[in-house]
Protein backbone atom coordinates (compact mmCIF):
# COMPACT_ATOMS: atom_id res chain seq x y z
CA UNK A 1 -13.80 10.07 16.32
CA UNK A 2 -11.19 7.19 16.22
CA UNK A 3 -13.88 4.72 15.40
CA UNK A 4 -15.57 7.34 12.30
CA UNK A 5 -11.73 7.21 11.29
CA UNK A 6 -11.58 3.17 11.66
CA UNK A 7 -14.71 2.97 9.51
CA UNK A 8 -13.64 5.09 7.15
CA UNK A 9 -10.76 3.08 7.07
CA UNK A 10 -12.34 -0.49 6.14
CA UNK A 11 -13.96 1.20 3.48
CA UNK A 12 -11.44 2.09 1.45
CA UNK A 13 -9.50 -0.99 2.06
CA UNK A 14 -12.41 -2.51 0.71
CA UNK A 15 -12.40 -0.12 -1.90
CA UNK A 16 -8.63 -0.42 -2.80
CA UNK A 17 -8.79 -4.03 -2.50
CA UNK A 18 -10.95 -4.20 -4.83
CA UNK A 19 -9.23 -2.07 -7.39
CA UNK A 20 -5.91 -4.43 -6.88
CA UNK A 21 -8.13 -7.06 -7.95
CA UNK A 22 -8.57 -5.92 -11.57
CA UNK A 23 -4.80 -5.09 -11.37
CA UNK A 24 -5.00 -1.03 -10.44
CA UNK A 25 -2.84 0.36 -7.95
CA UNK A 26 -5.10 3.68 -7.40
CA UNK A 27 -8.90 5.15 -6.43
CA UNK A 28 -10.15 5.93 -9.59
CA UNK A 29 -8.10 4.75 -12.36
CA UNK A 30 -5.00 3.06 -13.21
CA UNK A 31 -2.97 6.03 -12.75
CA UNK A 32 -2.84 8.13 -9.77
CA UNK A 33 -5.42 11.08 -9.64
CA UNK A 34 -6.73 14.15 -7.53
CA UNK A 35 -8.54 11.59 -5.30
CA UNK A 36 -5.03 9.44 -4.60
CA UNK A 37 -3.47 13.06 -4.22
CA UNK A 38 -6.47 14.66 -2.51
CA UNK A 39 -6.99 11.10 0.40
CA UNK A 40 -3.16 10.73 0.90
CA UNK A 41 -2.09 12.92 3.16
CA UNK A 42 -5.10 12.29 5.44
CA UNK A 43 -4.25 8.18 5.39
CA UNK A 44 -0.79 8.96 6.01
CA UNK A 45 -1.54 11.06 9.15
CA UNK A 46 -4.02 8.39 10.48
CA UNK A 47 -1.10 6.89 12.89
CA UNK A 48 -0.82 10.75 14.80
CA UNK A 49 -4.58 10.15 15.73
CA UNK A 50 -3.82 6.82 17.34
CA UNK A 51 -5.23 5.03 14.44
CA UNK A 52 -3.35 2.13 13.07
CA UNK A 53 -3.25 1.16 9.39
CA UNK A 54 -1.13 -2.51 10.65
CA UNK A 55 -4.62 -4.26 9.47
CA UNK A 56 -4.75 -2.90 6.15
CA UNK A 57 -2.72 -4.01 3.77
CA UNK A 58 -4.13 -2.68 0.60
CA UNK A 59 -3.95 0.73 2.01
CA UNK A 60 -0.39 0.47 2.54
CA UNK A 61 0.62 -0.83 -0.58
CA UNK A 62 -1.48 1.98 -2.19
CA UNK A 63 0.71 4.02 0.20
CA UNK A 64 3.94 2.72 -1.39
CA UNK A 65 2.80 2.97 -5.06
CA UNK A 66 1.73 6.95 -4.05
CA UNK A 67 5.63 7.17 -2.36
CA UNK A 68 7.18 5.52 -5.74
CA UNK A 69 5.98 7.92 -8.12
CA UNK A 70 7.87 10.29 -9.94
CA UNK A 71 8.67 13.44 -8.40
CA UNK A 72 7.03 12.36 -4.83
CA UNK A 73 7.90 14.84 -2.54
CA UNK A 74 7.05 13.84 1.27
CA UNK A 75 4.67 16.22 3.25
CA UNK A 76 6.36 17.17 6.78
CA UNK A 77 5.01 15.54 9.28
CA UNK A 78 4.04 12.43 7.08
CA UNK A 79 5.44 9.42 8.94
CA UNK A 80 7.48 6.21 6.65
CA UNK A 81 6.35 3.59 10.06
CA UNK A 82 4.73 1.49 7.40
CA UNK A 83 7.98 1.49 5.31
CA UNK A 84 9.71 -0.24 7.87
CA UNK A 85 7.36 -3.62 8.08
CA UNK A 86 7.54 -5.92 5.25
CA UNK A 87 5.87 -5.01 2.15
CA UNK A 88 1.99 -6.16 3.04
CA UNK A 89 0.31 -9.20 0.63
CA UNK A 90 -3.42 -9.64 1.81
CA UNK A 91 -4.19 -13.55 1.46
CA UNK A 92 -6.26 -13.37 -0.99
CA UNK A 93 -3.57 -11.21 -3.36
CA UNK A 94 -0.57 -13.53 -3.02
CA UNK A 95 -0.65 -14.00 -7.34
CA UNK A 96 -0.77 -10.42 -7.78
CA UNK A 97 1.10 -8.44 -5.91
C-alpha cells in the first residue's frame, strides 16, 4: 500500500508542479475547489501511514496555500510537521515562488 500511496504521490506533484508553472496555486483552477478540498485531508494524513511528503515540495506549498485561506479550519488529527521545515522552493521554481 505505501508504495500505491508513493505513486500516487509523484503524480500529483507532477501535477501541482505543473500548475505552479503557469502561476496557480491549486488542482483545477486558480482558486481552490472541491478537488483541493476533496484531496486535502488525505495528503495531509499521508505522514500517519509512514509516508513522507519531505520530497515533494509542490505538494507542500499547495499544503500551505490550502492552510492560508480564509476561514481554514484544521481537521483533528491533521498534523502542521511540514510547517515546521522551511517553506519548500523546487529548483526549477526559484523565480516564482
Amino acid at each position: 500500500m505505501q508504495r500505491a500511496s508513493t505513486v500516487d504521490l509523484r503524480e500529483l506533484e507532477a501535477a501541482l508542479t505543473e500548475r505552479r508553472i503557469v502561476g496557480q496555486s491549486f488542482l483545477a483552477a486558480d482558486r481552490p475547489t472541491i478537488a483541493d478540498i476533496a484531496c486535502f485531508p488525505y495528503v495531509a494524513l499521508a505522514p500517519d501511514g509512514s509516508v513522507s511528503l519531505a520530497p515533494y515540495p509542490s505538494i507542500r506549498l499547495w499544503m500551505r496555500a490550502i492552510r492560508m485561506l480564509p476561514g481554514f479550519i484544521e481537521m483533528p488529527g491533521i498534523h502542521r510537521l511540514h510547517e515546521l521545515k522551511p517553506e519548500p522552493v523546487s529548483p526549477d521554481m526559484r523565480e516564482t515562488v
